[in-house]
N, C-alpha and C. Protein backbone atom coordinates (compact mmCIF):
# COMPACT_ATOMS: atom_id res chain seq x y z
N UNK A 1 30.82 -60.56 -33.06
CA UNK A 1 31.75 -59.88 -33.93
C UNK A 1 31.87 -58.43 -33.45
N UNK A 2 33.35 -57.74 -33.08
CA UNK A 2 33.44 -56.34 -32.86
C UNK A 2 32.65 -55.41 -34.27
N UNK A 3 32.72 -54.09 -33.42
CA UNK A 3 32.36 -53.00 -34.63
C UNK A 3 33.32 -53.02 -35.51
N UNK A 4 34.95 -53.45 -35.27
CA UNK A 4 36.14 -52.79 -35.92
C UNK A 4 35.61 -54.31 -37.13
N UNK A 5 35.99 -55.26 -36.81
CA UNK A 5 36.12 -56.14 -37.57
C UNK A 5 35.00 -56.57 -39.01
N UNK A 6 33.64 -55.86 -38.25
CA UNK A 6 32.66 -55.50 -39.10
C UNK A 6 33.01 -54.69 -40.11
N UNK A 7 33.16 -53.37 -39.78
CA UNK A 7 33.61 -52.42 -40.59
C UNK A 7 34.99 -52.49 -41.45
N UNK A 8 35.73 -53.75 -41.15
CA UNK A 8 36.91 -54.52 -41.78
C UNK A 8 36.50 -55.20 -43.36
N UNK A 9 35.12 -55.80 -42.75
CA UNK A 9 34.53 -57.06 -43.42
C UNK A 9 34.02 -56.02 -44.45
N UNK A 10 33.26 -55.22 -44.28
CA UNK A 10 32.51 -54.53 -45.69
C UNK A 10 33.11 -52.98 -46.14
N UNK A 11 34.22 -53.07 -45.49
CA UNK A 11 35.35 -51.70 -46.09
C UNK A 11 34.52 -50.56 -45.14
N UNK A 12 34.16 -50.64 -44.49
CA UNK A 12 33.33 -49.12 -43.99
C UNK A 12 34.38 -48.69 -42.45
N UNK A 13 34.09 -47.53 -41.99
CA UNK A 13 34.76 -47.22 -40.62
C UNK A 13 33.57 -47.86 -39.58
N UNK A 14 34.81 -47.89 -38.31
CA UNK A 14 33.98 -48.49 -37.07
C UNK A 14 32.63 -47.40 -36.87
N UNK A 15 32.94 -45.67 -37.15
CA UNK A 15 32.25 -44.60 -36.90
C UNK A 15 30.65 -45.40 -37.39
N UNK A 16 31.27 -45.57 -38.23
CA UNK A 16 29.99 -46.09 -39.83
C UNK A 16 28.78 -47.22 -38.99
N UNK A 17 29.75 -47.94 -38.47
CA UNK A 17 29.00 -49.30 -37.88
C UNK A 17 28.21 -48.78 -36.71
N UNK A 18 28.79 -48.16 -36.03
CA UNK A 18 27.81 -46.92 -34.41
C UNK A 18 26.78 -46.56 -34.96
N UNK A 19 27.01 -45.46 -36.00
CA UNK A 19 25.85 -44.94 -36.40
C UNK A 19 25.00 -45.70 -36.94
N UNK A 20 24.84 -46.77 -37.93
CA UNK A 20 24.19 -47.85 -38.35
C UNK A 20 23.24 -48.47 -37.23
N UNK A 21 24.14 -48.67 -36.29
CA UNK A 21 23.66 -49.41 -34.87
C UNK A 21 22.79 -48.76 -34.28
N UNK A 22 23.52 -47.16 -34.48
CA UNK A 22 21.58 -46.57 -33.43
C UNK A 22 21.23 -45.61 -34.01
N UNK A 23 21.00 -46.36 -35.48
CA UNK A 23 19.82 -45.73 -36.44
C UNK A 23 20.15 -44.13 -36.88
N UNK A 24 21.39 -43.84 -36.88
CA UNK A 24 21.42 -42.62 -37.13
C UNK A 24 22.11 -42.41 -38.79
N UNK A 25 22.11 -43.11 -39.32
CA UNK A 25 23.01 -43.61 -40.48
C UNK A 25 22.12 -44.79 -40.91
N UNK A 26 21.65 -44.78 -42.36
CA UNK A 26 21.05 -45.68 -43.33
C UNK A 26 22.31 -45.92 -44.01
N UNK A 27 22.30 -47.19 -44.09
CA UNK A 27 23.50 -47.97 -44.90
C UNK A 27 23.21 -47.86 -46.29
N UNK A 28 24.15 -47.89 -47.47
CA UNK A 28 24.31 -47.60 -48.90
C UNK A 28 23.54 -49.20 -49.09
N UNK A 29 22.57 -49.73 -50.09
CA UNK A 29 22.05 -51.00 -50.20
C UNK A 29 23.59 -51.45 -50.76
N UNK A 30 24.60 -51.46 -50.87
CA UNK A 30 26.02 -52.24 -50.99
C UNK A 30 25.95 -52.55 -50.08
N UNK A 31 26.40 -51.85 -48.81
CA UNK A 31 26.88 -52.05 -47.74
C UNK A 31 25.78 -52.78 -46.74
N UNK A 32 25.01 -52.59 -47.26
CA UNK A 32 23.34 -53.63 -46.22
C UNK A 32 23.67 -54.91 -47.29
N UNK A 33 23.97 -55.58 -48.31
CA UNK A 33 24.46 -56.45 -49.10
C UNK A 33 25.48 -57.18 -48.14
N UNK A 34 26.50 -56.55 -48.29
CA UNK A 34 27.72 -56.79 -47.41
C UNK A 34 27.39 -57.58 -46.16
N UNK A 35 26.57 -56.74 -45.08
CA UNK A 35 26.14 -56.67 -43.72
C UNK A 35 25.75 -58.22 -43.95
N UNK A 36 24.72 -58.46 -44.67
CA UNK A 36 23.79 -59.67 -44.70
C UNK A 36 24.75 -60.83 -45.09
N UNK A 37 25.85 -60.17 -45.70
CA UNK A 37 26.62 -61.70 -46.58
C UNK A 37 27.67 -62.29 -45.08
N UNK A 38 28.19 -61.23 -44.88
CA UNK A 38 28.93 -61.45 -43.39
C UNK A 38 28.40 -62.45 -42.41
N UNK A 39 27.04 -62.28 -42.82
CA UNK A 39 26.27 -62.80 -41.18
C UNK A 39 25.57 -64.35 -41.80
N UNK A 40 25.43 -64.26 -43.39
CA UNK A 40 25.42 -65.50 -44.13
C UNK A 40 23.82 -65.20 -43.39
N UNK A 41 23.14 -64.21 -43.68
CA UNK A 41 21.59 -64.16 -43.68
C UNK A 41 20.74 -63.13 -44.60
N UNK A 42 19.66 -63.64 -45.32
CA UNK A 42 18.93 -62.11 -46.22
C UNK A 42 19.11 -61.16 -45.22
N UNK A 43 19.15 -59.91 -45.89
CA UNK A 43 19.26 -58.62 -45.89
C UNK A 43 17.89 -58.06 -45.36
N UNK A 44 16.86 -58.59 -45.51
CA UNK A 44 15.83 -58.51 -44.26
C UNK A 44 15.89 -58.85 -43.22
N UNK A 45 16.89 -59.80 -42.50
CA UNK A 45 16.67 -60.46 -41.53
C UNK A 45 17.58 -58.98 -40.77
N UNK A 46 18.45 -58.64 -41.20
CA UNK A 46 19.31 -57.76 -40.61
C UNK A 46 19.05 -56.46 -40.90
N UNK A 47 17.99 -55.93 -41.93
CA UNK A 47 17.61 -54.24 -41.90
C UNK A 47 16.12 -54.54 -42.14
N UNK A 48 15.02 -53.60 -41.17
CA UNK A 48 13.77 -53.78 -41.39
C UNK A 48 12.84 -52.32 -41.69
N UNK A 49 12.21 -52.54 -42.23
CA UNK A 49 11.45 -51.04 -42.41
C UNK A 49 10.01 -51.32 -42.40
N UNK A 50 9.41 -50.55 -41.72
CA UNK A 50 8.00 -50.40 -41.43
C UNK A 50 7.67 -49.07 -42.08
N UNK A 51 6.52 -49.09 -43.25
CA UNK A 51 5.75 -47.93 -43.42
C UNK A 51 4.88 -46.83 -42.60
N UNK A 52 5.18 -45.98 -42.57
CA UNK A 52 4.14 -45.14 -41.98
C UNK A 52 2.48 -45.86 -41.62
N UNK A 53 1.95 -45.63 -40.92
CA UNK A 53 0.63 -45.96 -40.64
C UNK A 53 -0.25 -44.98 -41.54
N UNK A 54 -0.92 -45.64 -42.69
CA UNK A 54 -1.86 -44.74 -43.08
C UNK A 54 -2.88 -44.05 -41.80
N UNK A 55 -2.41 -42.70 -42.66
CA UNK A 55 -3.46 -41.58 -41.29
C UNK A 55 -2.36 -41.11 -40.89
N UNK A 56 -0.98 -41.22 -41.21
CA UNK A 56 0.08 -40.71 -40.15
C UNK A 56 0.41 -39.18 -40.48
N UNK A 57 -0.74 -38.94 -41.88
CA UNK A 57 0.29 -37.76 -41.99
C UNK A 57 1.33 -37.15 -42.92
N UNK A 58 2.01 -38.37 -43.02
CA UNK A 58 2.85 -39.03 -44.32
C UNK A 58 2.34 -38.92 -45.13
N UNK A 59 2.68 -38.19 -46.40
CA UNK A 59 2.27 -38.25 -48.06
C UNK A 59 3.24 -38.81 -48.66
């Protein structure tokens, strides 16, 4: 699937979908909704987050 047609599918700009793509832009949880329904997969399979490593530093 292009960026344009993505960004078709869940109302967002192609800009939107780049930045998404290399992590420079966190998606609205709508639009990570959207992402996942498009692809007909949970919304984990397509956005992942790892916690800090306790000890990192991180409060």
């Amino acid at each position: 699937m292009s960026q344009s047609a993505l960004a078709d599918a869940i109302g967002v700009t192609r800009q939107t979908i780049i930045a998404i793509e290399q992590g420079r832009y966190s998606p609205s949880l709508e639009s990570a909704f959207r992402i996942s329904r498009v692809f007909g997969v949970d919304v984990e399979e397509v956005f992942g987050w790892e916690a800090e490593p306790k000890g990192s530093g991180m409060a």
